[in-house]
Structure formats: structure tokens, C-alpha cells
PDB file of N, CA and C in Angstrom:
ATOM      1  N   UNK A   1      54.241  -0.343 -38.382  1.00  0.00           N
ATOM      2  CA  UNK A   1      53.915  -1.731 -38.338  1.00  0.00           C
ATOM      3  C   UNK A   1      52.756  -1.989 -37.381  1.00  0.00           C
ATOM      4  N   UNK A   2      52.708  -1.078 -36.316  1.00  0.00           N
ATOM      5  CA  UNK A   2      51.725  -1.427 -35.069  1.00  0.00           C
ATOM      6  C   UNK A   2      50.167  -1.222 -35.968  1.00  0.00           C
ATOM      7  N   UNK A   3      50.455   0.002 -36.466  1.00  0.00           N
ATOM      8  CA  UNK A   3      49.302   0.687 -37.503  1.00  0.00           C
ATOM      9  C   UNK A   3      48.378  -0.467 -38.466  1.00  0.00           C
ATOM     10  N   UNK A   4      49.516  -1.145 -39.146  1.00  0.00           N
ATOM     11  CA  UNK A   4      49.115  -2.269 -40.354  1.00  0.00           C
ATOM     12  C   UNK A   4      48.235  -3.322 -39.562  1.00  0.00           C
ATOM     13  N   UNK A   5      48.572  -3.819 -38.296  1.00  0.00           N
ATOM     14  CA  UNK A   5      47.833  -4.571 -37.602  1.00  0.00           C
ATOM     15  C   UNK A   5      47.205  -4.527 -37.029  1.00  0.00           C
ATOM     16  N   UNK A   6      46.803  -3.181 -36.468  1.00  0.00           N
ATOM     17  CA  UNK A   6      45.711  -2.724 -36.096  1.00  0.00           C
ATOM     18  C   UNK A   6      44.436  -2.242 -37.360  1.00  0.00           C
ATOM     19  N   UNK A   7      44.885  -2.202 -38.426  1.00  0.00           N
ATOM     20  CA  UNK A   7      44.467  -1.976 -39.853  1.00  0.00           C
ATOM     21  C   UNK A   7      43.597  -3.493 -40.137  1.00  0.00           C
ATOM     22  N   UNK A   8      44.533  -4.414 -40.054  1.00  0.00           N
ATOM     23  CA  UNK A   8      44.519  -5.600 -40.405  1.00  0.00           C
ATOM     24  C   UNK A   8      43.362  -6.082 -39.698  1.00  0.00           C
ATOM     25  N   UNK A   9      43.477  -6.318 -37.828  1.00  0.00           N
ATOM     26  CA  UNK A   9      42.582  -6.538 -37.127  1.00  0.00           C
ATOM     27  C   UNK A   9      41.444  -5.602 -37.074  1.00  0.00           C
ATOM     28  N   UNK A  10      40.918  -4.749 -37.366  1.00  0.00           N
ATOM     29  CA  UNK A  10      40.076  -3.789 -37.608  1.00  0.00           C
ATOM     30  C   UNK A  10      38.900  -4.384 -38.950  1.00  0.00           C
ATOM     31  N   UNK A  11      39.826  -4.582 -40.048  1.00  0.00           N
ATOM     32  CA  UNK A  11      39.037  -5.089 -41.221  1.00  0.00           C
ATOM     33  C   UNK A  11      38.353  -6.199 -41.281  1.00  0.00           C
ATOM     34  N   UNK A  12      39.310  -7.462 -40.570  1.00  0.00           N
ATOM     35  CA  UNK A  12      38.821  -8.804 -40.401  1.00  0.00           C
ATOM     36  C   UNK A  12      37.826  -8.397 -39.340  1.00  0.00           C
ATOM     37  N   UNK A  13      37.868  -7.612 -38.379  1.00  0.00           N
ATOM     38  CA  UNK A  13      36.852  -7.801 -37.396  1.00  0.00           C
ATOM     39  C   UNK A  13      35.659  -7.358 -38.039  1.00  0.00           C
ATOM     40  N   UNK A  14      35.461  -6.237 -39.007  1.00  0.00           N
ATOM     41  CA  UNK A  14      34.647  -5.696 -39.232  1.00  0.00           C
ATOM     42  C   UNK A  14      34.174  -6.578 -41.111  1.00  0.00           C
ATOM     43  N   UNK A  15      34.877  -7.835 -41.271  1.00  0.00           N
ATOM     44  CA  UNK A  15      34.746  -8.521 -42.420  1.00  0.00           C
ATOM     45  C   UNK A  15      33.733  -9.699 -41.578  1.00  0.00           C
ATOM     46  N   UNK A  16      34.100 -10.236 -40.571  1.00  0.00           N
ATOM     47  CA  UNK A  16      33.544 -11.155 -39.811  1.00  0.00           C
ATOM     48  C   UNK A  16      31.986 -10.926 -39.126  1.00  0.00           C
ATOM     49  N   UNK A  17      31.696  -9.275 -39.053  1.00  0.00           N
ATOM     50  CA  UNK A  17      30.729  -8.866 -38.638  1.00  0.00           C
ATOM     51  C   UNK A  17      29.750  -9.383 -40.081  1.00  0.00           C
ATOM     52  N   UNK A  18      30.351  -8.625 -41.198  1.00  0.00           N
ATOM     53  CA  UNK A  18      29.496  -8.453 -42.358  1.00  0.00           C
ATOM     54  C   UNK A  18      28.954  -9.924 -42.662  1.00  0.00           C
ATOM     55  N   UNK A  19      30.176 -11.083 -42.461  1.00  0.00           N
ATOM     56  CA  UNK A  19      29.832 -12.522 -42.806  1.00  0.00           C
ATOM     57  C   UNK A  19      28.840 -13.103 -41.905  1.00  0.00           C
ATOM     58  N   UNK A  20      28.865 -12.500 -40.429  1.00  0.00           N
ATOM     59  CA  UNK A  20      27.155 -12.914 -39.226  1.00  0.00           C
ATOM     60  C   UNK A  20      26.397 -12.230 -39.591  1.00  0.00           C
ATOM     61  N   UNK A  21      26.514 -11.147 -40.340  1.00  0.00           N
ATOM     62  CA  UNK A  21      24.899 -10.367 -40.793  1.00  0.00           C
ATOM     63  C   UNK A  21      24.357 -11.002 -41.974  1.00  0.00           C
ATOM     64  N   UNK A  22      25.447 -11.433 -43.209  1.00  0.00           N
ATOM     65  CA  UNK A  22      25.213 -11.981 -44.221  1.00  0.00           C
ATOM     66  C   UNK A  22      24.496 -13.239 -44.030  1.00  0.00           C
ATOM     67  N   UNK A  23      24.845 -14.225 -42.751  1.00  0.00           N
ATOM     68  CA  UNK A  23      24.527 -15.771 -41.951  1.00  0.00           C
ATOM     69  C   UNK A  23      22.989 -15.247 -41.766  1.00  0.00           C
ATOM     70  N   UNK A  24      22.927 -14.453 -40.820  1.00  0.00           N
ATOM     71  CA  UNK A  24      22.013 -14.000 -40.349  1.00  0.00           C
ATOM     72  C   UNK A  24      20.400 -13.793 -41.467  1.00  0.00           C
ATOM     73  N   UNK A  25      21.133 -13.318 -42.353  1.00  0.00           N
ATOM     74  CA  UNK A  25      19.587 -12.804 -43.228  1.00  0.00           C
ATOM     75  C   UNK A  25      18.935 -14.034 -44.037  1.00  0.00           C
ATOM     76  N   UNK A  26      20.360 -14.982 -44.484  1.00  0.00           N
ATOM     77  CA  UNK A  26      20.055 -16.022 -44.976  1.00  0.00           C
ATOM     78  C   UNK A  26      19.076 -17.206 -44.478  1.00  0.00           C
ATOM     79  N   UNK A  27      19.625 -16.949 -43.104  1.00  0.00           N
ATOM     80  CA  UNK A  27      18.849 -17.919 -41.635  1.00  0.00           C
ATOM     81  C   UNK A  27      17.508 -17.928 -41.606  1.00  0.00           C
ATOM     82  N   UNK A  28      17.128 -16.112 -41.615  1.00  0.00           N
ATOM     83  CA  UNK A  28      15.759 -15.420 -41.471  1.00  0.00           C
ATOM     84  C   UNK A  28      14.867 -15.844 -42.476  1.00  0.00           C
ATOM     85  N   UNK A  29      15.553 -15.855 -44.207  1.00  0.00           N
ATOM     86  CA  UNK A  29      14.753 -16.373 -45.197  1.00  0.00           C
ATOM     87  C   UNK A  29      14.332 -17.684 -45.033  1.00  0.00           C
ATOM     88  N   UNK A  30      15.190 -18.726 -44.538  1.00  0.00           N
ATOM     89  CA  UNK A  30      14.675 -20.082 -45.089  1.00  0.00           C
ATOM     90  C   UNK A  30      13.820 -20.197 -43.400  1.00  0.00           C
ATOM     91  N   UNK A  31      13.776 -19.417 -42.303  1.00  0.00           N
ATOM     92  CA  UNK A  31      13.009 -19.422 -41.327  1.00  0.00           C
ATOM     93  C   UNK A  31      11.432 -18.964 -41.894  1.00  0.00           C
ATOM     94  N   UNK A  32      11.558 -18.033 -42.645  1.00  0.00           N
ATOM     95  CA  UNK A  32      10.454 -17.833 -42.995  1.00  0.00           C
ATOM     96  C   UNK A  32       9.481 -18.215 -44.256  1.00  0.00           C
ATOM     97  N   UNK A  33      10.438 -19.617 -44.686  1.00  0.00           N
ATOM     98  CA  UNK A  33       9.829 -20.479 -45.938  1.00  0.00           C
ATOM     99  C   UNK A  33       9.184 -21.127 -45.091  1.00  0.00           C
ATOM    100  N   UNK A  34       9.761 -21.978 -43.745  1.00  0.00           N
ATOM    101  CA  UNK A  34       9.438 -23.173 -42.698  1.00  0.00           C
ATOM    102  C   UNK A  34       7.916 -22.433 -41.760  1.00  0.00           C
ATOM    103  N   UNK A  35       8.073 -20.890 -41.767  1.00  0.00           N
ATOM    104  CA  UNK A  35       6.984 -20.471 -41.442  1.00  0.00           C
ATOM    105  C   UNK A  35       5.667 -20.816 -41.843  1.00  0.00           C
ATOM    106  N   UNK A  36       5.744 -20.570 -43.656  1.00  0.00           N
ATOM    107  CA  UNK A  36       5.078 -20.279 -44.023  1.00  0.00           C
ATOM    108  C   UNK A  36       4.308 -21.638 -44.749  1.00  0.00           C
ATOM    109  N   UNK A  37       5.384 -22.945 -44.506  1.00  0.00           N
ATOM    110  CA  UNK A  37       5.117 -24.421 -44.386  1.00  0.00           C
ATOM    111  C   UNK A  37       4.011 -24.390 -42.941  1.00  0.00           C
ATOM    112  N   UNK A  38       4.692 -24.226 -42.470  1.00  0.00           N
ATOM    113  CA  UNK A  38       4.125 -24.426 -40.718  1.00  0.00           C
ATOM    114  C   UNK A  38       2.266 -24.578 -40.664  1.00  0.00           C
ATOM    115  N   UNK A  39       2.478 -22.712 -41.340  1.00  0.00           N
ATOM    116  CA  UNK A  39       0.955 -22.278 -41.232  1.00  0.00           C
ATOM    117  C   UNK A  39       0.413 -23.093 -42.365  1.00  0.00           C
ATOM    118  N   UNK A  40       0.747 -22.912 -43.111  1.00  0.00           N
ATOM    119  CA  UNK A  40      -0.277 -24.191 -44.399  1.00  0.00           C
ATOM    120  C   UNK A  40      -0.820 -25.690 -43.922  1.00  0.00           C
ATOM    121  N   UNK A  41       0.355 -26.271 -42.924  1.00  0.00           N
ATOM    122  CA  UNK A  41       0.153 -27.273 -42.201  1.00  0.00           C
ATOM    123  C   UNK A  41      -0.729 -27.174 -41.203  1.00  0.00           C
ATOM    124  N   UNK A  42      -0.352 -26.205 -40.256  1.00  0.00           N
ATOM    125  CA  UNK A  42      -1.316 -25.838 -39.180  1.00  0.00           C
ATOM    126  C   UNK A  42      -2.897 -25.649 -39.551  1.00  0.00           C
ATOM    127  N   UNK A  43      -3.025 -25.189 -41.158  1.00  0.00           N
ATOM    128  CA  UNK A  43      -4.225 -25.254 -41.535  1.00  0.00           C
ATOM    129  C   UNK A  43      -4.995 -26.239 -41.582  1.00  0.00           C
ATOM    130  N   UNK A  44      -4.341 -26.939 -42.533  1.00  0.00           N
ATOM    131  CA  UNK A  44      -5.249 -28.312 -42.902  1.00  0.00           C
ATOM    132  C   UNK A  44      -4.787 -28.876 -41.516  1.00  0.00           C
ATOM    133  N   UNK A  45      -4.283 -29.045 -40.318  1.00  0.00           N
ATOM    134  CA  UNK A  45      -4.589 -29.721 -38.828  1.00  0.00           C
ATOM    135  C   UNK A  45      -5.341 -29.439 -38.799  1.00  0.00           C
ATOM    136  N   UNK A  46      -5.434 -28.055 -38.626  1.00  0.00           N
ATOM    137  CA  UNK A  46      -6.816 -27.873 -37.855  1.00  0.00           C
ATOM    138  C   UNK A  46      -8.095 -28.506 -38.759  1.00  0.00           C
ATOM    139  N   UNK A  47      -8.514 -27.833 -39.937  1.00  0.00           N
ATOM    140  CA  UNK A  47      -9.595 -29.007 -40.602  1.00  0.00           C
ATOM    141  C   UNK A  47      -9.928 -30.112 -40.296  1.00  0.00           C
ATOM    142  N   UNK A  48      -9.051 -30.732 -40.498  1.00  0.00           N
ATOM    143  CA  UNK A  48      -8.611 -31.699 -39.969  1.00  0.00           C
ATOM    144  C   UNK A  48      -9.195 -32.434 -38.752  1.00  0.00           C
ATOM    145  N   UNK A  49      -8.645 -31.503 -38.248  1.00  0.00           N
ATOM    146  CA  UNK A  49      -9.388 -32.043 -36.671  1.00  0.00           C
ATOM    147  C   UNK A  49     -10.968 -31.507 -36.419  1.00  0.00           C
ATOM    148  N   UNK A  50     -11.179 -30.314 -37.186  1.00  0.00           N
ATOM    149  CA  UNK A  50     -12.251 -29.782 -36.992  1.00  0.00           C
ATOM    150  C   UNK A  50     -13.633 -31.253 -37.836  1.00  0.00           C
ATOM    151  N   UNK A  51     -13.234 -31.479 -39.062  1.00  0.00           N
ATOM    152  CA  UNK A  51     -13.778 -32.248 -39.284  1.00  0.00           C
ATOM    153  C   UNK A  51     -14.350 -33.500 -38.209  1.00  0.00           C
ATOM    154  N   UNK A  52     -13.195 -34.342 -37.565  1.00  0.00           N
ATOM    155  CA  UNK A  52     -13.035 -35.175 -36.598  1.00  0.00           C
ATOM    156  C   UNK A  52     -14.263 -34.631 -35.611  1.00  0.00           C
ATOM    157  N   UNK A  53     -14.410 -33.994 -35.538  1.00  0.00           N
ATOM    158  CA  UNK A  53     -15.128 -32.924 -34.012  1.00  0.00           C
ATOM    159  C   UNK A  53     -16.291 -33.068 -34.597  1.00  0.00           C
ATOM    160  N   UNK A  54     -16.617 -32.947 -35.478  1.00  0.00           N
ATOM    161  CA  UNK A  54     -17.944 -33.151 -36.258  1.00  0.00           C
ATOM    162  C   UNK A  54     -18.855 -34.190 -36.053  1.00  0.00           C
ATOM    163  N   UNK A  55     -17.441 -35.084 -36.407  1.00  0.00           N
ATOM    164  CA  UNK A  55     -18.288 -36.710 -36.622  1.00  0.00           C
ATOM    165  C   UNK A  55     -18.637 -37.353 -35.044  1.00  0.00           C
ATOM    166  N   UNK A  56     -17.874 -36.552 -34.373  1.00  0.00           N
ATOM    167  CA  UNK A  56     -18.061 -36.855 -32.747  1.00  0.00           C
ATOM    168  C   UNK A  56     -19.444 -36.118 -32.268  1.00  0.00           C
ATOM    169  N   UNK A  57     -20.055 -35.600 -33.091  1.00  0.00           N
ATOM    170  CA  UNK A  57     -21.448 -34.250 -32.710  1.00  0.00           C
ATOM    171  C   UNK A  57     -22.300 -35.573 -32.332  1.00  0.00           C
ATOM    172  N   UNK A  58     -23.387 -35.201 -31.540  1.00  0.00           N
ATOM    173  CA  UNK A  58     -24.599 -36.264 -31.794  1.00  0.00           C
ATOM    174  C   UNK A  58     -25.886 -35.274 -31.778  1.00  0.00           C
ATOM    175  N   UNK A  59     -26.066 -35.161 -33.177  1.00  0.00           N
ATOM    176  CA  UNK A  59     -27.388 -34.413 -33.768  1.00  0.00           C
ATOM    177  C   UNK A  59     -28.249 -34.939 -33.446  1.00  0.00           C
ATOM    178  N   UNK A  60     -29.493 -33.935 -32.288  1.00  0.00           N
ATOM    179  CA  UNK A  60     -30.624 -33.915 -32.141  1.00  0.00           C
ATOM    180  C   UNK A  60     -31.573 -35.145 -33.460  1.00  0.00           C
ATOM    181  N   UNK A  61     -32.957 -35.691 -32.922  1.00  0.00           N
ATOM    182  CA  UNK A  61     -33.602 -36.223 -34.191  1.00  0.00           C
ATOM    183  C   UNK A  61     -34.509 -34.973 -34.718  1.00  0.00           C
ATOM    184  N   UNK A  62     -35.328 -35.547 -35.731  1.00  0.00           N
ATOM    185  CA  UNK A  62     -36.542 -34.299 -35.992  1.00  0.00           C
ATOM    186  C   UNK A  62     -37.209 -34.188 -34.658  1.00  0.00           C
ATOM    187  N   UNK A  63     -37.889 -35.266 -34.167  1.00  0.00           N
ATOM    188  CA  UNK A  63     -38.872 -35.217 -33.608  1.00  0.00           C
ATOM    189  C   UNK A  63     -38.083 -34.068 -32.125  1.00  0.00           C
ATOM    190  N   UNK A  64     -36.874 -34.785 -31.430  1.00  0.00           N
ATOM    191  CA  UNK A  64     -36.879 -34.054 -30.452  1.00  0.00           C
ATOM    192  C   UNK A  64     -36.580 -32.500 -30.920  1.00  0.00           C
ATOM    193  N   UNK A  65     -35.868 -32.494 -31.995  1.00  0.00           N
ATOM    194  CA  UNK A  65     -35.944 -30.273 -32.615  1.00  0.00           C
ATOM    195  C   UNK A  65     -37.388 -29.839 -31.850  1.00  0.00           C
ATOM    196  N   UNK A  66     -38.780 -30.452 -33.040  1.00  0.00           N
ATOM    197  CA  UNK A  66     -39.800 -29.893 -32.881  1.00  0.00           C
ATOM    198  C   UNK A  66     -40.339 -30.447 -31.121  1.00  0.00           C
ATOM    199  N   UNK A  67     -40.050 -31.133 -30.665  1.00  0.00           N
ATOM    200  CA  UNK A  67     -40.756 -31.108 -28.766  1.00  0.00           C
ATOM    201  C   UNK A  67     -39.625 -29.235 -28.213  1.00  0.00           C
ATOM    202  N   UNK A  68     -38.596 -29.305 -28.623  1.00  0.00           N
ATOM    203  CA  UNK A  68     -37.654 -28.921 -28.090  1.00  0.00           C
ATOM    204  C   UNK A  68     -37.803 -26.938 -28.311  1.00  0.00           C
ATOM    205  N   UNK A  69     -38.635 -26.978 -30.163  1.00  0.00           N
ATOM    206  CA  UNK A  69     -38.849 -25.569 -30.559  1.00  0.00           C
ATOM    207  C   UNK A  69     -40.582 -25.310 -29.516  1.00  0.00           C
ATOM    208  N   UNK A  70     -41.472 -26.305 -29.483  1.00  0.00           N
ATOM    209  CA  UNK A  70     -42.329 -26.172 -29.237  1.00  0.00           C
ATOM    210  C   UNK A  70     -42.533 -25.766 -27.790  1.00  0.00           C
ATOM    211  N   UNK A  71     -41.873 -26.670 -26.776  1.00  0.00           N
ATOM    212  CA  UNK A  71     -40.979 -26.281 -25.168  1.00  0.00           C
ATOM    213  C   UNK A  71     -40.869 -24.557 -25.681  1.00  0.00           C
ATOM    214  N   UNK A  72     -40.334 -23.618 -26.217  1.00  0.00           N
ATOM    215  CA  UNK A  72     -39.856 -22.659 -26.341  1.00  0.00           C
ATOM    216  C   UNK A  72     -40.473 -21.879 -26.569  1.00  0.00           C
ATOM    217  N   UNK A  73     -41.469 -22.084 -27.705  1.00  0.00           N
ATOM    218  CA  UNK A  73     -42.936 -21.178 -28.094  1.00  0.00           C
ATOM    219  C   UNK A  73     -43.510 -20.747 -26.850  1.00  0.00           C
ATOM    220  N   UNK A  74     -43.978 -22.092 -26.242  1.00  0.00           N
ATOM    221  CA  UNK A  74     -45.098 -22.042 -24.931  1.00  0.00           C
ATOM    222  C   UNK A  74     -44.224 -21.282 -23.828  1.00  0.00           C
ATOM    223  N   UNK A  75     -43.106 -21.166 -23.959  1.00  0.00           N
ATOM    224  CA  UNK A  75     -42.441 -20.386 -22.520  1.00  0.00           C
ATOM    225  C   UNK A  75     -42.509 -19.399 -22.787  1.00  0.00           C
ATOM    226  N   UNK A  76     -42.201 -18.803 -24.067  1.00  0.00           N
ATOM    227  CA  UNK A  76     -42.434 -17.082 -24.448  1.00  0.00           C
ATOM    228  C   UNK A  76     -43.723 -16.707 -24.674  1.00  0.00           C
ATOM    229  N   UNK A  77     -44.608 -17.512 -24.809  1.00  0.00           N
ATOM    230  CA  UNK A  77     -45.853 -16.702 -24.912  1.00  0.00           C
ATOM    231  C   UNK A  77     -46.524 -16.753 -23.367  1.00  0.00           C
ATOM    232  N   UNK A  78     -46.157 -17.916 -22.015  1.00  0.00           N
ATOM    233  CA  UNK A  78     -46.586 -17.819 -20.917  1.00  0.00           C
ATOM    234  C   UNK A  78     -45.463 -16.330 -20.196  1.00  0.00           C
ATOM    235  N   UNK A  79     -44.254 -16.603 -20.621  1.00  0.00           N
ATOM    236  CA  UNK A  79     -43.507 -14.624 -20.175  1.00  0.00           C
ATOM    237  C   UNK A  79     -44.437 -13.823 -20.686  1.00  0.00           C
ATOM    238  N   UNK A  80     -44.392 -13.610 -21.772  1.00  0.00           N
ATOM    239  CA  UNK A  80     -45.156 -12.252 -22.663  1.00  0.00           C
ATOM    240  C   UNK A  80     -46.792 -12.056 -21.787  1.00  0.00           C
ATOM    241  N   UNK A  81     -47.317 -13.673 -21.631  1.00  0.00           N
ATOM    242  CA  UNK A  81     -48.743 -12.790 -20.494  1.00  0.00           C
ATOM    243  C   UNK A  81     -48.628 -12.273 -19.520  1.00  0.00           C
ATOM    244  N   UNK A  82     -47.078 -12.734 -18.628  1.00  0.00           N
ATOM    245  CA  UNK A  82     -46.821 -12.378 -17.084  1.00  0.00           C
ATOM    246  C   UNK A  82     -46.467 -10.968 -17.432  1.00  0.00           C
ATOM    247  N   UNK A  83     -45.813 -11.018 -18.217  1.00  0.00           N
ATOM    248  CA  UNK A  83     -45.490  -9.316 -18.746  1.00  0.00           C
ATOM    249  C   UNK A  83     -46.410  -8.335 -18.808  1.00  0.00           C
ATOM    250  N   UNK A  84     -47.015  -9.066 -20.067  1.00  0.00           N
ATOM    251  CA  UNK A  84     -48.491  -8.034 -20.435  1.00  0.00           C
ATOM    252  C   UNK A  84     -49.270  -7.499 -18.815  1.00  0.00           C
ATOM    253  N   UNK A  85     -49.552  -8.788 -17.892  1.00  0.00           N
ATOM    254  CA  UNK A  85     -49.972  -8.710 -17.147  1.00  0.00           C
ATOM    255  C   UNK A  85     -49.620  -7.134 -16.278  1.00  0.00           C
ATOM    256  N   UNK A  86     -48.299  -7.810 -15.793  1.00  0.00           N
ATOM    257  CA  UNK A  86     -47.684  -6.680 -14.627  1.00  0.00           C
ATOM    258  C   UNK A  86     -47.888  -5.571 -15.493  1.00  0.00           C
ATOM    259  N   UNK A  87     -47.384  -5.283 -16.414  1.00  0.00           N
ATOM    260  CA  UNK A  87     -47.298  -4.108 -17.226  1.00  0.00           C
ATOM    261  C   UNK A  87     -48.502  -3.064 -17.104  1.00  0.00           C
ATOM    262  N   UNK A  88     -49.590  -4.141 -17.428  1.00  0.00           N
ATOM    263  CA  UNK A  88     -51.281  -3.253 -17.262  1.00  0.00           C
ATOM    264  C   UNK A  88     -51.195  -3.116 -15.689  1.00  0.00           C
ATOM    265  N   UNK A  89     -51.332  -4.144 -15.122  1.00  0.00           N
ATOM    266  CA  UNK A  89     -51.515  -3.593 -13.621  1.00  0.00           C
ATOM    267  C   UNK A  89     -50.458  -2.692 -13.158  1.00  0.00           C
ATOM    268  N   UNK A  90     -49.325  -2.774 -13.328  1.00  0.00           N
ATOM    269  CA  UNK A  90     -48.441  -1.282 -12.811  1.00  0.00           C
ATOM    270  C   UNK A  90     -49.245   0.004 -13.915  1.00  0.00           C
ATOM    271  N   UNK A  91     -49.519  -0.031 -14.948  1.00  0.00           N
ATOM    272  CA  UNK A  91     -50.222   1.614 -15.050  1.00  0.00           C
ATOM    273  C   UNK A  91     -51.816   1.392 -14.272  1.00  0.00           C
ATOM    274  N   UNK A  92     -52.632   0.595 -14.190  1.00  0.00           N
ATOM    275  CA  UNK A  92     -53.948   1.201 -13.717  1.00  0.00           C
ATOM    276  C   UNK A  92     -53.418   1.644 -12.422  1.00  0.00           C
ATOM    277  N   UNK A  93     -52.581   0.752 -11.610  1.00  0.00           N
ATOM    278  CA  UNK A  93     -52.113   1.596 -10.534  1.00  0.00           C
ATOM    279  C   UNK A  93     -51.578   2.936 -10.549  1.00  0.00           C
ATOM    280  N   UNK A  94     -50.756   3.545 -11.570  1.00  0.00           N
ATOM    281  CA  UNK A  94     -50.165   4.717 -11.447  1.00  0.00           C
ATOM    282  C   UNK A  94     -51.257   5.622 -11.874  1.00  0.00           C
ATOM    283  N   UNK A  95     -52.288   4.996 -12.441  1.00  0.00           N
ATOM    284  CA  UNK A  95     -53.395   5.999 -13.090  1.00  0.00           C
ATOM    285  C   UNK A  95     -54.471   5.960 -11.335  1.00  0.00           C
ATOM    286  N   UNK A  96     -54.305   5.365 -10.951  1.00  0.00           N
ATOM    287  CA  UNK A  96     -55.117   5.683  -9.607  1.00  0.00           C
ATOM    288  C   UNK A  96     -54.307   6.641  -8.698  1.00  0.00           C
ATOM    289  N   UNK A  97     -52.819   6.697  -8.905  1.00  0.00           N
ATOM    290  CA  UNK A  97     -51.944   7.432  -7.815  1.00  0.00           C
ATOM    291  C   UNK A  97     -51.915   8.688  -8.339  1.00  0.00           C
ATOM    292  N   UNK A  98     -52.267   8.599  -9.707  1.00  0.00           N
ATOM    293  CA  UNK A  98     -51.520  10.008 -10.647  1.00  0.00           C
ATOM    294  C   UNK A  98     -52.990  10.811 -10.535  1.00  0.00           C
ATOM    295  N   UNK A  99     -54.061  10.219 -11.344  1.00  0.00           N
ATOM    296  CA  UNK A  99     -55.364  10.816 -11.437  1.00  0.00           C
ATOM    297  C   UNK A  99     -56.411  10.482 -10.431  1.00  0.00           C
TER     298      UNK A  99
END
């Protein structure tokens, strides 16, 4: 008799396990429908907002682009002479130290 109920309690315990694993997987699926809601949502937020961010930009006019590309021309071509410059004068110097 001790046997049968230890039989008994053994099965239910190990019937009760199977019914939280069974809970369990079911849980995981519809967790991962709400996931996969989530991210679809999370998408179009973000658009969403990204759009919003847009309309908040305040785009340059033509005129200031071209003051702004032109500013930029004249600075790289006044580097490129300071360059050119040093550049020649460090070799005539090394050509006076060398030869």
C-alpha cells in the first residue's frame, strides 16, 4: 500500500511537471506572436518619428549651399599652396644638406 502511493505521488508529480512544460511552451508561442507585433510596431514608430525629425530640419537656401561650397574651394586651394609651398622648400633644403 505504501508502494501504490508513492506510485501514485510520483506520477501526479511527474504529470504536473509535464502540464508546466506543456503551460510553458504555449506561453513562449503567443510571447513570440506579441514579439513579432511589437517589432512591426516599433517599425512604423520609428518612421514615424523619423519622418517628424525631418519636417523639424531647416534646409540651408541655394544661395547660402553655393557661399558655403565656395568658403570651401578657397580654403583648399589656400592649404594645397601652404603645402605645395613647405613641401618645395623642405626638399631645396635637403638638396643643399644632401648635395
Amino acid at each position: 500500500m505504501a508502494n501504490n502511493k508513492k506510485a501514485r505521488k510520483n506520477t501526479s508529480s511527474a504529470l504536473a511537471k509535464a502540464e508546466a512544460k506543456a503551460e510553458q511552451i504555449v506561453n513562449s508561442k503567443s510571447k513570440d506572436k506579441n514579439k513579432s507585433k511589437d517589432k512591426q510596431n516599433g517599425i512604423v514608430k520609428y518612421f514615424k518619428e523619423l519622418r517628424s525629425e525631418f519636417k523639424k530640419v531647416v534646409w540651408p537656401s541655394r544661395k547660402t549651399v553655393f557661399n558655403n561650397t565656395g568658403v570651401v574651394l578657397v580654403v583648399m586651394v589656400v592649404c594645397s599652396l601652404v603645402i605645395w609651398g613647405l613641401d618645395t622648400g623642405f626638399s631645396a633644403l635637403l638638396k643643399l644638406l644632401v648635395g
